[in-house]
Protein backbone atom coordinates (compact mmCIF):
# COMPACT_ATOMS: atom_id res chain seq x y z
CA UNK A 1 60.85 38.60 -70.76
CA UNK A 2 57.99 40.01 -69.20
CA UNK A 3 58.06 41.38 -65.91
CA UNK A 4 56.60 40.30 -62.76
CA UNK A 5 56.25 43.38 -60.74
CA UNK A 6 52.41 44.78 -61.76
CA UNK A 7 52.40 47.89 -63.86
CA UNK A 8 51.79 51.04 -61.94
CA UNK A 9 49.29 53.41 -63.58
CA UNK A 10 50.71 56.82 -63.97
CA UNK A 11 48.01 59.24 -63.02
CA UNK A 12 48.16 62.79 -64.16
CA UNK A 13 46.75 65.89 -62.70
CA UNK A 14 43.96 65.93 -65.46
CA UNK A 15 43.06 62.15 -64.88
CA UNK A 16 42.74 62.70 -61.16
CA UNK A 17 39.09 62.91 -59.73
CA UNK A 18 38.98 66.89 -58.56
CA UNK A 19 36.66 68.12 -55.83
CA UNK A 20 35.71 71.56 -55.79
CA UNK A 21 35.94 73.56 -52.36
CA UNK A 22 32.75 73.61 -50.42
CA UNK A 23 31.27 77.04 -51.70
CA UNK A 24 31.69 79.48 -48.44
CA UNK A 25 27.94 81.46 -47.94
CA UNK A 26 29.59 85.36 -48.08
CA UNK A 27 26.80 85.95 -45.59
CA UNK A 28 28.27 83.90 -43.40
CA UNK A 29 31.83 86.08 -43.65
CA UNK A 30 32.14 88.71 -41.18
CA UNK A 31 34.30 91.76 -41.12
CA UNK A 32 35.56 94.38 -39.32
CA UNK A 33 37.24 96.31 -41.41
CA UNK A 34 35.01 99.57 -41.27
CA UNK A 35 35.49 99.69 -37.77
CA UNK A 36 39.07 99.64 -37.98
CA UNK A 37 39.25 101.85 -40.69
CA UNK A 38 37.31 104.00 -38.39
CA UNK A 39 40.19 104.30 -35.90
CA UNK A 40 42.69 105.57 -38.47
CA UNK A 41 43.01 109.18 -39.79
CA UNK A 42 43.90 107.56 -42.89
CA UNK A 43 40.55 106.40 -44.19
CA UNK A 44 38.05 108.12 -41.94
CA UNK A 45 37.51 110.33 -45.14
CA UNK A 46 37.25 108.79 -48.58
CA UNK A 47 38.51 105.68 -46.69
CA UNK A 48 37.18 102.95 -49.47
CA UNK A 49 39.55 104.69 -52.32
CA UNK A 50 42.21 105.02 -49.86
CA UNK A 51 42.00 101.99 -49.03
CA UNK A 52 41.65 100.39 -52.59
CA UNK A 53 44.74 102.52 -53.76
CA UNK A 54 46.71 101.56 -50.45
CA UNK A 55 46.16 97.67 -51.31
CA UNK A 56 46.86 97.88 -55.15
CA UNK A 57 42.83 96.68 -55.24
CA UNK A 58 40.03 97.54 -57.58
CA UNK A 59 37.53 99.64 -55.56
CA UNK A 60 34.85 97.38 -56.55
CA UNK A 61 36.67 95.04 -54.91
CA UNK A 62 36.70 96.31 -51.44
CA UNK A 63 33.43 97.79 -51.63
CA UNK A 64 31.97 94.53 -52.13
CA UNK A 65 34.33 93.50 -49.75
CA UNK A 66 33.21 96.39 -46.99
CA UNK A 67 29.62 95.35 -47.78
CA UNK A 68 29.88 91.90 -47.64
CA UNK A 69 28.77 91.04 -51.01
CA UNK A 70 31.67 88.75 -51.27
CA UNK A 71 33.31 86.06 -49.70
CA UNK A 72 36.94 87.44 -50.18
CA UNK A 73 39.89 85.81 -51.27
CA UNK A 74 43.18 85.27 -49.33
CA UNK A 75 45.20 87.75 -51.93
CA UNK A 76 42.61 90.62 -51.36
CA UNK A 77 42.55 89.88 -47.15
CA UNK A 78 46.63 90.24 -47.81
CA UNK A 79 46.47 93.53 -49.20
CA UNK A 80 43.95 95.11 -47.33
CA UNK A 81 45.82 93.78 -44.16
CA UNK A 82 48.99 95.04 -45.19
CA UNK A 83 47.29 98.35 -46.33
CA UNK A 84 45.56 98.82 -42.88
CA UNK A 85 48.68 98.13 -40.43
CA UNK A 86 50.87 100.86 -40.89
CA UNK A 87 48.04 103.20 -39.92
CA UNK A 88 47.15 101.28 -36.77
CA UNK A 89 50.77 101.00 -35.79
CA UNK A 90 51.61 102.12 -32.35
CA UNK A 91 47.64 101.57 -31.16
CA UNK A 92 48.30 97.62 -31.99
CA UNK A 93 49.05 94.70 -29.18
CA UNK A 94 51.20 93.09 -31.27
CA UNK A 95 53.73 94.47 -34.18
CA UNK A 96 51.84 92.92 -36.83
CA UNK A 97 48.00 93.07 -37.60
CA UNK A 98 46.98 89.52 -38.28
CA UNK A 99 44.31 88.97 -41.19
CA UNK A 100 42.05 86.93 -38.55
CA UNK A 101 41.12 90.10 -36.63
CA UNK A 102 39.38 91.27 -39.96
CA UNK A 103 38.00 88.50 -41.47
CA UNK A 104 35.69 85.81 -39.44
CA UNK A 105 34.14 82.95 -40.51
CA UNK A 106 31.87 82.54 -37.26
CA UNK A 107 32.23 86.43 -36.23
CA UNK A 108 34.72 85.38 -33.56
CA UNK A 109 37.68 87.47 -33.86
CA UNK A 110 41.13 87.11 -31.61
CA UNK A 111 40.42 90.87 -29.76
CA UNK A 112 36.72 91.00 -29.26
CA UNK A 113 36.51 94.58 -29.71
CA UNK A 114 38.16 96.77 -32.36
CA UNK A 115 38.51 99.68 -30.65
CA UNK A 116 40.94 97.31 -28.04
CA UNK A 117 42.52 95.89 -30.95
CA UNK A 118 43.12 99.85 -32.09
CA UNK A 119 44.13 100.70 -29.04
CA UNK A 120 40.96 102.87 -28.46
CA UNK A 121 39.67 103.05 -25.04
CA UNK A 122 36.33 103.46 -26.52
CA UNK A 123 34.13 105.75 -28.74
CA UNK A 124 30.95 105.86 -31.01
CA UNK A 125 30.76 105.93 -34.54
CA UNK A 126 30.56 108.82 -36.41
CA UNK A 127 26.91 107.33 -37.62
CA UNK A 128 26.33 107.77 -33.76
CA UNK A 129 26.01 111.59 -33.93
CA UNK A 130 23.35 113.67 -35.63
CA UNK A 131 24.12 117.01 -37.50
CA UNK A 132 24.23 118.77 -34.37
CA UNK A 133 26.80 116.75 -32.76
CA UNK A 134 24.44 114.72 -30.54
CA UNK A 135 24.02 111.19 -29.71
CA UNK A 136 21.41 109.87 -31.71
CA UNK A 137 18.44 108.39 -29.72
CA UNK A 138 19.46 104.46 -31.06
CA UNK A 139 22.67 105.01 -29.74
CA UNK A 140 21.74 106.69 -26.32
CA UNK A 141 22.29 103.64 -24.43
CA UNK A 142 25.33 102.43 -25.93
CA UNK A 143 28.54 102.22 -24.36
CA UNK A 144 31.45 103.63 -25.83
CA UNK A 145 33.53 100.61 -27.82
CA UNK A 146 30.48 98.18 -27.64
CA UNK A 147 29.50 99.17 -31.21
CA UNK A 148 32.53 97.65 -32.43
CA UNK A 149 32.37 94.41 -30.16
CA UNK A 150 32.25 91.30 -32.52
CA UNK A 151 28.53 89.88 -32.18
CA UNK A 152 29.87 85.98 -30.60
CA UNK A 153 32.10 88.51 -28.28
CA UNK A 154 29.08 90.62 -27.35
CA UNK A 155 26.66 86.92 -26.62
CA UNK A 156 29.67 85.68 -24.56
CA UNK A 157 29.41 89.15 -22.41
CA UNK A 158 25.97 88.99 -21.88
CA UNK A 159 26.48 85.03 -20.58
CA UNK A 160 29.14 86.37 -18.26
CA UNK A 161 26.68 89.25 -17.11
CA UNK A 162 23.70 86.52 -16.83
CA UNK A 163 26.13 84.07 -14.59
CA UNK A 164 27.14 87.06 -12.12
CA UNK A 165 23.55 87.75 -11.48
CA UNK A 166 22.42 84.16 -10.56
């Protein structure tokens, strides 16, 4: 005897409809890994292999990473995380480095500045300086920790600056 209830279609995972991920620009992914990497004594020499070793990472990987050839996956933003926090620890806010104060969709990041987030109460980059130890002429005019202000941090500041001087 037939039954009355309507058969139910099984679907399985292959005859579901799939929808890929909107593809994410990699120009549009910021970092500031560099200038973190900057405030460690860890990586400020031969800081990409370092870094690559420290994360179990192909170099390649982080370099495109560093120059923002890629859009990065969530494993690799991990590692390099995990790799980075034991050589900020101490200069951090909080105990743990959290992977959204190196990677930005928007270039908005939690701490607006790295050198706060490092616990730096500002300095230049080492690009900053010419052979002879001076501040190169581009530079001349920059404050120290600015460099490493996030570039929707540094728009907001100059709002702020605009406001107080209406």
């Amino acid at each position: 005897m037939p039954s009355a209830a309507p058969a139910l279609a099984v679907l399985t995972r292959s005859a579901m409809p799939r929808s890929k991920p909107p593809k994410i620009n990699t120009s549009q992914v910021h970092n500031r890994i560099l200038a973190l990497m900057a405030h460690t004594n860890r990586y400020a020499f031969k800081g990409e292999s370092r870094l690559a070793s420290d994360a179990k990472v192909s170099k390649s990987a982080v370099n495109r990473l560093l120059n923002g050839q890629s859009s990065p996956s969530f494993a690799l933003v991990s590692a390099i995380t995990l790799a980075l926090e034991p050589h900020l620890q101490g200069r951090l806010k909080s105990k743990r480095l959290d992977p959204h104060e190196l990677i930005s969709l928007d270039g908005s990041y939690p701490t607006a500045s790295a050198c706060e987030l490092a616990g730096c109460k500002g300095c230049l980059p080492s690009e900053a300086y010419d052979k002879n130890n001076q501040i190169k002429l581009e530079y001349k005019d920059m404050q120290p920790g600015q460099w490493s202000v996030s570039p929707s941090a540094q728009k907001d500041i100059k709002k702020a600056a605009r406001k107080e001087g209406v």
